[in-house]
PDB file of N, CA and C in Angstrom:
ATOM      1  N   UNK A   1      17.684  23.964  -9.554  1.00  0.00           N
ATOM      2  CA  UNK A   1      17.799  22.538  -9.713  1.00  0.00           C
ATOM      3  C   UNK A   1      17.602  22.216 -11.190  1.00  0.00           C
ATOM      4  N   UNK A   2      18.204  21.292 -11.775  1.00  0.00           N
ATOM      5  CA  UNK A   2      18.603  21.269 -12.953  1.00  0.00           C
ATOM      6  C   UNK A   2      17.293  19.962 -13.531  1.00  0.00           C
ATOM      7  N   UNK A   3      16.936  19.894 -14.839  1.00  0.00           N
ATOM      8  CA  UNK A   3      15.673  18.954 -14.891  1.00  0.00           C
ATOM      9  C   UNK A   3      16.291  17.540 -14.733  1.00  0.00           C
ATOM     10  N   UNK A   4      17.230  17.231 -14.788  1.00  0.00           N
ATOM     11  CA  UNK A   4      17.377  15.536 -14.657  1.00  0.00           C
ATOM     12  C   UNK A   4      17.528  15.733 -12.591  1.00  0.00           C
ATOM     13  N   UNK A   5      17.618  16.507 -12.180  1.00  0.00           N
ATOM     14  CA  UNK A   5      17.814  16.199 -10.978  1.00  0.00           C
ATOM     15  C   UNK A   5      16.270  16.403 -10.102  1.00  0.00           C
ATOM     16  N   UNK A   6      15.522  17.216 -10.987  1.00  0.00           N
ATOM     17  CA  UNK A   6      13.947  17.007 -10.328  1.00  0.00           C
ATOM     18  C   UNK A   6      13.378  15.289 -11.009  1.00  0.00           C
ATOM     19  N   UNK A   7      13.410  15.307 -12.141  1.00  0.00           N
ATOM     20  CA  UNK A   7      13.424  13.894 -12.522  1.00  0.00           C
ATOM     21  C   UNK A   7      13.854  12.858 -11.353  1.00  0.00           C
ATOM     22  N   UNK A   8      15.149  13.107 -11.612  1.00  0.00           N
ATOM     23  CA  UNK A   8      15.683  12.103 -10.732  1.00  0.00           C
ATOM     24  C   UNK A   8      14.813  11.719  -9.107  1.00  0.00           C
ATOM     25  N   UNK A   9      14.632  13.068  -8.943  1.00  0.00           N
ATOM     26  CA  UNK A   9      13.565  13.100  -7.321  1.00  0.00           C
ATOM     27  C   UNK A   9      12.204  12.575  -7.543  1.00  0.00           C
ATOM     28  N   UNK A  10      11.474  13.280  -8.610  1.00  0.00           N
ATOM     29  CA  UNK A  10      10.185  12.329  -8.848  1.00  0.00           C
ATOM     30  C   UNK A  10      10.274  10.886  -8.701  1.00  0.00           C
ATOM     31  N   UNK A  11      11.727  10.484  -9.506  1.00  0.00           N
ATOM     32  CA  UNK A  11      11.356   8.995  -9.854  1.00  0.00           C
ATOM     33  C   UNK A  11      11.514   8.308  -8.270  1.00  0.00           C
ATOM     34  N   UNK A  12      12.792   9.211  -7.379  1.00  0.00           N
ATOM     35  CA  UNK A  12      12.991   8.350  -6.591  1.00  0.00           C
ATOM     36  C   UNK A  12      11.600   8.323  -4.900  1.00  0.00           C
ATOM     37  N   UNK A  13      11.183   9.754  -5.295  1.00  0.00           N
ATOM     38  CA  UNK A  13       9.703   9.520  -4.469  1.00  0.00           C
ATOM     39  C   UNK A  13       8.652   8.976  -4.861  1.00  0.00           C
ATOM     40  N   UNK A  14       8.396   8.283  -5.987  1.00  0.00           N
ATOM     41  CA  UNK A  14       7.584   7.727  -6.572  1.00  0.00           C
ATOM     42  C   UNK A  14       7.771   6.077  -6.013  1.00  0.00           C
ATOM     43  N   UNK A  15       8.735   5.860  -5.833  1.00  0.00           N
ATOM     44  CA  UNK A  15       9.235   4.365  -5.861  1.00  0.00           C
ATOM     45  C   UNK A  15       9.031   4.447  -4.088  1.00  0.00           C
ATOM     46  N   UNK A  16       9.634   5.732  -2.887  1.00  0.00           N
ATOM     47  CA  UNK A  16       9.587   5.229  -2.083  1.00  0.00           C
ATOM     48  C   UNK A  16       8.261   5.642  -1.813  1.00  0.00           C
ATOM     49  N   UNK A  17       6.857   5.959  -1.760  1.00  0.00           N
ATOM     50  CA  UNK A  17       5.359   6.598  -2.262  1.00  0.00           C
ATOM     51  C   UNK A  17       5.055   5.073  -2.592  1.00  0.00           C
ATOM     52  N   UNK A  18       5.153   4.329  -3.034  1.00  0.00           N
ATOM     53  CA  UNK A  18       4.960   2.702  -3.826  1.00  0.00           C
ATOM     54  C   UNK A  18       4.948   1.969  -2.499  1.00  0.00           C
ATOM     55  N   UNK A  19       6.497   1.877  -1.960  1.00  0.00           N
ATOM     56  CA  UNK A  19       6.902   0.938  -1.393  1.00  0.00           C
ATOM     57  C   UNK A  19       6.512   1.332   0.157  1.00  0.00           C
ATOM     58  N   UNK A  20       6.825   2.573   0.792  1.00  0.00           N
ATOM     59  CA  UNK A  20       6.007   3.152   1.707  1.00  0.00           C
ATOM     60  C   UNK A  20       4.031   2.342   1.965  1.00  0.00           C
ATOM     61  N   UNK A  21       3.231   2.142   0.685  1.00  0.00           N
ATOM     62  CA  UNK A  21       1.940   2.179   0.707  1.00  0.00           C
ATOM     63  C   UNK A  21       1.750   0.512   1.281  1.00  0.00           C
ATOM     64  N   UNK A  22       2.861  -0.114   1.180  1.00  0.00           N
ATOM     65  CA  UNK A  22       2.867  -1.283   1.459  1.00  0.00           C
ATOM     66  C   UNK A  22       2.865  -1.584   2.749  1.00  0.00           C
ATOM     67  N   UNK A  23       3.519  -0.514   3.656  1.00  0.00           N
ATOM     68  CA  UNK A  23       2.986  -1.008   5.126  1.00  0.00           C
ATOM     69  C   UNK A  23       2.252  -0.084   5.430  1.00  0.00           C
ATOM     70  N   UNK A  24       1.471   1.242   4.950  1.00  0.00           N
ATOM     71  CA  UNK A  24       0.630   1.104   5.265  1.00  0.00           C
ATOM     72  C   UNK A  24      -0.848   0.855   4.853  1.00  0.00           C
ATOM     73  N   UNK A  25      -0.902  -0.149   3.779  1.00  0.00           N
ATOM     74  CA  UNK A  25      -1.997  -0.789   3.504  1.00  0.00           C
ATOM     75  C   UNK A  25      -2.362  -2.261   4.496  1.00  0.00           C
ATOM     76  N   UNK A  26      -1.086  -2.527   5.113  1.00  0.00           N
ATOM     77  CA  UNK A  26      -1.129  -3.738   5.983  1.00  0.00           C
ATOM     78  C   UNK A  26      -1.785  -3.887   6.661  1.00  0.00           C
ATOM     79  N   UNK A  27      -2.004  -2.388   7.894  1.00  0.00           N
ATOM     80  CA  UNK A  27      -3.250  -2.800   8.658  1.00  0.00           C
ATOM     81  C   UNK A  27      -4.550  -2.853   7.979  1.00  0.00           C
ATOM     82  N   UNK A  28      -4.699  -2.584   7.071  1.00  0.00           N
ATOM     83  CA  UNK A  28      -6.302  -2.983   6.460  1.00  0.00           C
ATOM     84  C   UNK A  28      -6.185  -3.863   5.826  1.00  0.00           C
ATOM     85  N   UNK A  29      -5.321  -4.752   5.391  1.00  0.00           N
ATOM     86  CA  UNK A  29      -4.703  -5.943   4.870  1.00  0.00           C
ATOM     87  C   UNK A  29      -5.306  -7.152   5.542  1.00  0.00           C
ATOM     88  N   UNK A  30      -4.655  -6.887   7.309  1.00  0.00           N
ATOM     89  CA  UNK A  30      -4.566  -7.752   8.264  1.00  0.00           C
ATOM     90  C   UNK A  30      -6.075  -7.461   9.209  1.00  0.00           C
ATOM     91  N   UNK A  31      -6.350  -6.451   8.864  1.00  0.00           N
ATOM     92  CA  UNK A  31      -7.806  -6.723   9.271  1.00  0.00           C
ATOM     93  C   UNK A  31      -8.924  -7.665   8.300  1.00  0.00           C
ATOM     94  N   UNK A  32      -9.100  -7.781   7.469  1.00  0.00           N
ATOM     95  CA  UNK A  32      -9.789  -7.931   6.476  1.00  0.00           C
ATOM     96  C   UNK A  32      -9.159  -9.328   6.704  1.00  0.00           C
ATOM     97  N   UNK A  33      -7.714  -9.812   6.768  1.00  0.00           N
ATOM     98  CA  UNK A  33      -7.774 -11.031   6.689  1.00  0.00           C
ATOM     99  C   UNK A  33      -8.237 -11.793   8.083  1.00  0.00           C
ATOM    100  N   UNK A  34      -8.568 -10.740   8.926  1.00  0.00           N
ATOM    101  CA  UNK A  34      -8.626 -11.312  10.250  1.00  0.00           C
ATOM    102  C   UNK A  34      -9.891 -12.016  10.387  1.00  0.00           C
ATOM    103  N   UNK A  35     -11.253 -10.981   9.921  1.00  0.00           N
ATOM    104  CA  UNK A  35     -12.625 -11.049   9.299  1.00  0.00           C
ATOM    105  C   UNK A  35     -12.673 -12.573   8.956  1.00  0.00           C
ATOM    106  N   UNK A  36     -11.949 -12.667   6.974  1.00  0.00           N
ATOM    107  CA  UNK A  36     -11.763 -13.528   6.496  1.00  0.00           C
ATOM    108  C   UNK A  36     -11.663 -14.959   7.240  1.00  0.00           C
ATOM    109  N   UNK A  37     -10.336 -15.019   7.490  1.00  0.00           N
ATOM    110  CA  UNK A  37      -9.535 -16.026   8.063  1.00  0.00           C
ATOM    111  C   UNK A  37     -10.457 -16.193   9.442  1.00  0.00           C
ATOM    112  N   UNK A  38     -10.804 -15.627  10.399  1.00  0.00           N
ATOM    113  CA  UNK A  38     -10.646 -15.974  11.669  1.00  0.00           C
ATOM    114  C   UNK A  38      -9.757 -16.081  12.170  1.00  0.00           C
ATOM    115  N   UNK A  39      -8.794 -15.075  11.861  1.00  0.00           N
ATOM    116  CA  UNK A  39      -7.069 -15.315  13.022  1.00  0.00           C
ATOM    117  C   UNK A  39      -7.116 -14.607  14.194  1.00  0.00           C
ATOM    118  N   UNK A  40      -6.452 -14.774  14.852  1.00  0.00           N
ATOM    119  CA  UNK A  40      -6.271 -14.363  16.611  1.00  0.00           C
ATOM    120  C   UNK A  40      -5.617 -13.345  16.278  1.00  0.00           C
ATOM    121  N   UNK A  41      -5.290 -12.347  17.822  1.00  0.00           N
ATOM    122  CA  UNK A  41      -4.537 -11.384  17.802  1.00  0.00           C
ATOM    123  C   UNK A  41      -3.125 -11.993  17.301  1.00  0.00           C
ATOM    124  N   UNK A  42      -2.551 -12.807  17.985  1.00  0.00           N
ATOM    125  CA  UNK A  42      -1.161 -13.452  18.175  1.00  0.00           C
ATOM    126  C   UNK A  42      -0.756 -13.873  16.292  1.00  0.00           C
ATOM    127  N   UNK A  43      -1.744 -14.301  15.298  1.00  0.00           N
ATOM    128  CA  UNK A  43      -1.702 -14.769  14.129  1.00  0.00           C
ATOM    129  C   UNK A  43      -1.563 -12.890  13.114  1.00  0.00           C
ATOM    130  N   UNK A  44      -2.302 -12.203  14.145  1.00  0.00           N
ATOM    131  CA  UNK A  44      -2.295 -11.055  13.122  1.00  0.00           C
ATOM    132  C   UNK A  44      -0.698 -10.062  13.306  1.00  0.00           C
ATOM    133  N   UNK A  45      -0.567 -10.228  14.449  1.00  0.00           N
ATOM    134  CA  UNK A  45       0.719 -10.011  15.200  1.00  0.00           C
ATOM    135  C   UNK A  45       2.090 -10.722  14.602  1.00  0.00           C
ATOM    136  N   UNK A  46       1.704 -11.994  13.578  1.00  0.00           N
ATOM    137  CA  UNK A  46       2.807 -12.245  13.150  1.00  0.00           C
ATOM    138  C   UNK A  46       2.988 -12.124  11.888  1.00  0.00           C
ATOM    139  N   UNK A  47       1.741 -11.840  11.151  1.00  0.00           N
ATOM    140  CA  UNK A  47       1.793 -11.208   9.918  1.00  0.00           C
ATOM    141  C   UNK A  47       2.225  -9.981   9.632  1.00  0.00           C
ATOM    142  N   UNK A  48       1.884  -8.981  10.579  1.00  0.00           N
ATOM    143  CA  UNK A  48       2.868  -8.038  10.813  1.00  0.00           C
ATOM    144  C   UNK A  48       4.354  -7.921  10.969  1.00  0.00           C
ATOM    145  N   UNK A  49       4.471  -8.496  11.815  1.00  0.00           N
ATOM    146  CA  UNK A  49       6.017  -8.537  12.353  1.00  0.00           C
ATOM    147  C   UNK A  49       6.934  -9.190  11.261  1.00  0.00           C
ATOM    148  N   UNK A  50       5.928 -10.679  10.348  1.00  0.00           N
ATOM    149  CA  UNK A  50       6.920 -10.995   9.745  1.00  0.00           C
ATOM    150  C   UNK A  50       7.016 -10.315   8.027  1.00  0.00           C
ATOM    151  N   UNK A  51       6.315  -9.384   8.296  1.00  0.00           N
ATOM    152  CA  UNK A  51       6.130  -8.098   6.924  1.00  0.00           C
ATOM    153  C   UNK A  51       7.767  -7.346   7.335  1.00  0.00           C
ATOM    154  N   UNK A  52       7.185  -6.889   8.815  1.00  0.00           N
ATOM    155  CA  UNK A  52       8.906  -6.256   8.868  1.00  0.00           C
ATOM    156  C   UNK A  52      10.091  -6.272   8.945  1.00  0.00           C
ATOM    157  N   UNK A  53      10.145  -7.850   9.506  1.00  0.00           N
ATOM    158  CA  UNK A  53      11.293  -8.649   9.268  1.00  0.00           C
ATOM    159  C   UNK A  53      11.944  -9.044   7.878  1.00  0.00           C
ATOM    160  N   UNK A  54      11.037  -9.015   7.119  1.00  0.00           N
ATOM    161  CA  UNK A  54      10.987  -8.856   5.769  1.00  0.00           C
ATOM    162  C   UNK A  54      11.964  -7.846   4.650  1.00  0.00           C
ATOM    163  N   UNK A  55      11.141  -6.792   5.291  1.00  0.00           N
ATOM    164  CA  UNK A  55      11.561  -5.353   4.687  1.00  0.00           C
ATOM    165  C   UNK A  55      12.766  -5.476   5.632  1.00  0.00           C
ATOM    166  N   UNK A  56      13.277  -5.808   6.885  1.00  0.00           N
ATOM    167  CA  UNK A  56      14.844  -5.728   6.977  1.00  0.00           C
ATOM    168  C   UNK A  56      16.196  -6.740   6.301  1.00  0.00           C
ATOM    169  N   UNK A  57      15.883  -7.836   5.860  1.00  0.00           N
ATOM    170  CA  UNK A  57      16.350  -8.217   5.513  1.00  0.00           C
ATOM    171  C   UNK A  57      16.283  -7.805   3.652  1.00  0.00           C
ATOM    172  N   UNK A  58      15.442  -7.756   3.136  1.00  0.00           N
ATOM    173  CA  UNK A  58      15.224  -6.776   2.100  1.00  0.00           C
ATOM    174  C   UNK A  58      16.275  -5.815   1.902  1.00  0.00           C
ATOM    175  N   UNK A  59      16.169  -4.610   3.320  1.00  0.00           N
ATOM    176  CA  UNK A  59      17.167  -4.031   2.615  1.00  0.00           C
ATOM    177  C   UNK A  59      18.467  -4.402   2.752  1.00  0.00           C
ATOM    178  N   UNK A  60      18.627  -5.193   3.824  1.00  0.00           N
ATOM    179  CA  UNK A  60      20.223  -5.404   3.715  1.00  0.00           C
ATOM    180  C   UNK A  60      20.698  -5.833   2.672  1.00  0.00           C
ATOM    181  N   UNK A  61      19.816  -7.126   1.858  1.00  0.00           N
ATOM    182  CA  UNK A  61      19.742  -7.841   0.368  1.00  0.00           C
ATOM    183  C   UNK A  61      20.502  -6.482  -0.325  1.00  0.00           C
ATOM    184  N   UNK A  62      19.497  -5.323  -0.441  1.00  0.00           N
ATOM    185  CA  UNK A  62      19.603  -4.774  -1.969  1.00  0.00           C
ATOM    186  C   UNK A  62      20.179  -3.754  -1.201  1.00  0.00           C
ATOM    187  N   UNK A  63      20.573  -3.649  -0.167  1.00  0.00           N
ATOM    188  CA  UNK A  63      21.947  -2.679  -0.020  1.00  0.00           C
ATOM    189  C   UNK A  63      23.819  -2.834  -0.400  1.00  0.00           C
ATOM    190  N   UNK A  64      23.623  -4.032  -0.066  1.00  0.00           N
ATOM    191  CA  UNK A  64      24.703  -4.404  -0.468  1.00  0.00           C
ATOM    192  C   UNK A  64      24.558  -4.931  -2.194  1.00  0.00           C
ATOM    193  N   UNK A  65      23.891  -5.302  -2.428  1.00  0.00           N
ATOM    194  CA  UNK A  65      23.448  -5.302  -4.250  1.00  0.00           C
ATOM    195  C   UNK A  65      23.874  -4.055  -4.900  1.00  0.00           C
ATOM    196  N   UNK A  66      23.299  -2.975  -4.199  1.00  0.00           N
ATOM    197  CA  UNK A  66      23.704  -1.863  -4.640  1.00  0.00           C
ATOM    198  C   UNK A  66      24.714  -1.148  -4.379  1.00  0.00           C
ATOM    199  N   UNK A  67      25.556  -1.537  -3.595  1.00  0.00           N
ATOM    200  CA  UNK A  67      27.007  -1.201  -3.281  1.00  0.00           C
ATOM    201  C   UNK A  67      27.598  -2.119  -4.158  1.00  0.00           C
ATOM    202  N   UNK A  68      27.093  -3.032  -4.661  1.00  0.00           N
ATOM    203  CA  UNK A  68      27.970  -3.682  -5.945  1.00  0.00           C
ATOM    204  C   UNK A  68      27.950  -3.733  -7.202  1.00  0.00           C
ATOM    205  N   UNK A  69      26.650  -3.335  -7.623  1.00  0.00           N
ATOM    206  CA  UNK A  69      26.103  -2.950  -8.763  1.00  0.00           C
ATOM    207  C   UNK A  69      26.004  -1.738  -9.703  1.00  0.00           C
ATOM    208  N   UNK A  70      25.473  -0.897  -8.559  1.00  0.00           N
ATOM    209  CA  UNK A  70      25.232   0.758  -8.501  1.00  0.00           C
ATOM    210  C   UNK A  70      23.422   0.749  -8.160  1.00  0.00           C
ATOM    211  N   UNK A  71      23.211   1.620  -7.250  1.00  0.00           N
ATOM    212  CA  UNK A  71      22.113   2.597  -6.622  1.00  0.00           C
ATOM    213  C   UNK A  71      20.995   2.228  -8.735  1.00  0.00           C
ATOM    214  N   UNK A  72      20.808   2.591  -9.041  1.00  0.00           N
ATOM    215  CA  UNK A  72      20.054   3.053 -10.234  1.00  0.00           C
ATOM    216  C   UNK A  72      20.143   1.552 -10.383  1.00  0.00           C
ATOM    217  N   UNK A  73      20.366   0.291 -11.006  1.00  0.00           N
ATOM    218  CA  UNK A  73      20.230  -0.751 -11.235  1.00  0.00           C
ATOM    219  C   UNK A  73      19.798  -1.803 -10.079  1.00  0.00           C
ATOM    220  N   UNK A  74      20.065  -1.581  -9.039  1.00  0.00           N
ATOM    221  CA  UNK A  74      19.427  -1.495  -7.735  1.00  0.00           C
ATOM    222  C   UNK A  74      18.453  -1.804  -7.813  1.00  0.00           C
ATOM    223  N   UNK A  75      17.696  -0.593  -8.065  1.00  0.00           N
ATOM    224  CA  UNK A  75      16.365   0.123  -7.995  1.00  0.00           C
ATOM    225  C   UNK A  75      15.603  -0.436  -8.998  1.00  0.00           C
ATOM    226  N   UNK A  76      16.533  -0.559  -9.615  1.00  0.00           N
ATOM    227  CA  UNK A  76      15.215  -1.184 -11.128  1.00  0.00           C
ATOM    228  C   UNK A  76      15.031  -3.171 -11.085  1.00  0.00           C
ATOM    229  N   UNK A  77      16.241  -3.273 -10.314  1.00  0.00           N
ATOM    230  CA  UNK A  77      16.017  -4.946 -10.229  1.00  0.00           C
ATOM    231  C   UNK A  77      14.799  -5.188  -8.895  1.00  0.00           C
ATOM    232  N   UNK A  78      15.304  -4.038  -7.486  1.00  0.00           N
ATOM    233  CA  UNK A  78      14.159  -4.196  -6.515  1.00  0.00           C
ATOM    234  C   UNK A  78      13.010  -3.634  -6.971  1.00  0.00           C
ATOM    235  N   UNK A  79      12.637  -2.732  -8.109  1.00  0.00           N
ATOM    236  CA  UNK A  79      11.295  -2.720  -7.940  1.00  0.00           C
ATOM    237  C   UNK A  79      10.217  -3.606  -8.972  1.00  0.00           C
ATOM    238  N   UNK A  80      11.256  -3.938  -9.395  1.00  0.00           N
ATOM    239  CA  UNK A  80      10.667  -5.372 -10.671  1.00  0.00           C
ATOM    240  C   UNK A  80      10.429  -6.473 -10.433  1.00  0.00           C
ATOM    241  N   UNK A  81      11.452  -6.963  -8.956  1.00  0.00           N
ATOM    242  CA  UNK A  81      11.026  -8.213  -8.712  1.00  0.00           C
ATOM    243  C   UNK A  81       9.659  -7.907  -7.503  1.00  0.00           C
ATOM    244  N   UNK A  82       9.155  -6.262  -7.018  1.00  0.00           N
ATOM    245  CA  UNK A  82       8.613  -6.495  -6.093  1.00  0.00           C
ATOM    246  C   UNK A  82       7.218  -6.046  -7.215  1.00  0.00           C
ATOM    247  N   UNK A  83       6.920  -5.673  -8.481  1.00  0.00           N
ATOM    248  CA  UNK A  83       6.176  -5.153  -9.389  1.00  0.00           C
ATOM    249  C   UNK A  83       5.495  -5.450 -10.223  1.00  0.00           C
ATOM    250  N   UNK A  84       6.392  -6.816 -10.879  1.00  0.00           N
ATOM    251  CA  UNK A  84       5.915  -8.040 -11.626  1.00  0.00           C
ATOM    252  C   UNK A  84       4.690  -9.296 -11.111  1.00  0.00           C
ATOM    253  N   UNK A  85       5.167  -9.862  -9.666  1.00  0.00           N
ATOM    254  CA  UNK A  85       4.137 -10.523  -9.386  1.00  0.00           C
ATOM    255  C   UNK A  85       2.841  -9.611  -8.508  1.00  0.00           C
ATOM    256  N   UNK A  86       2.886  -8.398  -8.832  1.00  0.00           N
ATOM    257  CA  UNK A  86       1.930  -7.604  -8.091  1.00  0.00           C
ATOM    258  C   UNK A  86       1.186  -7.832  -9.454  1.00  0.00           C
ATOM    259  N   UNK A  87       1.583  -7.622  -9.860  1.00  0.00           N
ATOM    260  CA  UNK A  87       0.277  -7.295 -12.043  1.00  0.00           C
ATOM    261  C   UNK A  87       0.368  -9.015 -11.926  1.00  0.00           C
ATOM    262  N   UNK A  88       1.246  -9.603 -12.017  1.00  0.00           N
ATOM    263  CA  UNK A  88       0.044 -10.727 -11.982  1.00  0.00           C
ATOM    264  C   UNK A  88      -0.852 -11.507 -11.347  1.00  0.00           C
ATOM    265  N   UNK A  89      -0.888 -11.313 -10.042  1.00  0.00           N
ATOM    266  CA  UNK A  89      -2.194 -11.149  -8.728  1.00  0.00           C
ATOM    267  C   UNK A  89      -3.080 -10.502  -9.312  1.00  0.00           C
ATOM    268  N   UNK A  90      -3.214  -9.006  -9.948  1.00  0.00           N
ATOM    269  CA  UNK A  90      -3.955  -8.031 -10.371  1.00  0.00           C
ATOM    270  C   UNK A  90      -5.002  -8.690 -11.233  1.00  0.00           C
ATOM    271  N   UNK A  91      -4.420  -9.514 -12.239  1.00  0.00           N
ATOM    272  CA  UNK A  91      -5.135  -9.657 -13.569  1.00  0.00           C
ATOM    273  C   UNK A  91      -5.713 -10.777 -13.490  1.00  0.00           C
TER     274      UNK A  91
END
């Protein structure tokens, strides 16, 4: 395997390693907000569901983005708009 093509694999398991951690940080997400909040099963049940409803329409968004754009610009517009307001929550 040639080095831009291990590259290429780092970068692209790195991004799905990122985006992967996002559901599963949810259930400790949605517990903690359950604590917090005082929400019902039925309230935690839709924070869930509407996380995944989410991520499907998501990808259809940046699938077809990337059938028009190209795969690599794609990637750098979805993980910027999902990357940017994460650092500024952070800080």
């Amino acid at each position: 395997m040639a080095k831009k093509h291990r590259t290429l694999l780092w970068a692209a398991g790195g991004a799905w390693l990122f985006d992967a951690m996002d559901v599963g940080m949810l259930s400790f997400v949605i517990a903690a907000l359950a604590k917090e909040w005082q929400l019902s099963s039925a309230q935690m049940g839709l924070i869930g569901s509407v996380s995944s409803i989410g991520m499907v329409f998501g990808a259809v968004i940046f699938g077809i983005l990337a059938d028009k754009i190209g795969r690599k610009l794609q990637e750098q517009v979805s993980q910027s708009l999902r990357t940017i307001p994460e650092q500024a929550v952070i800080k």
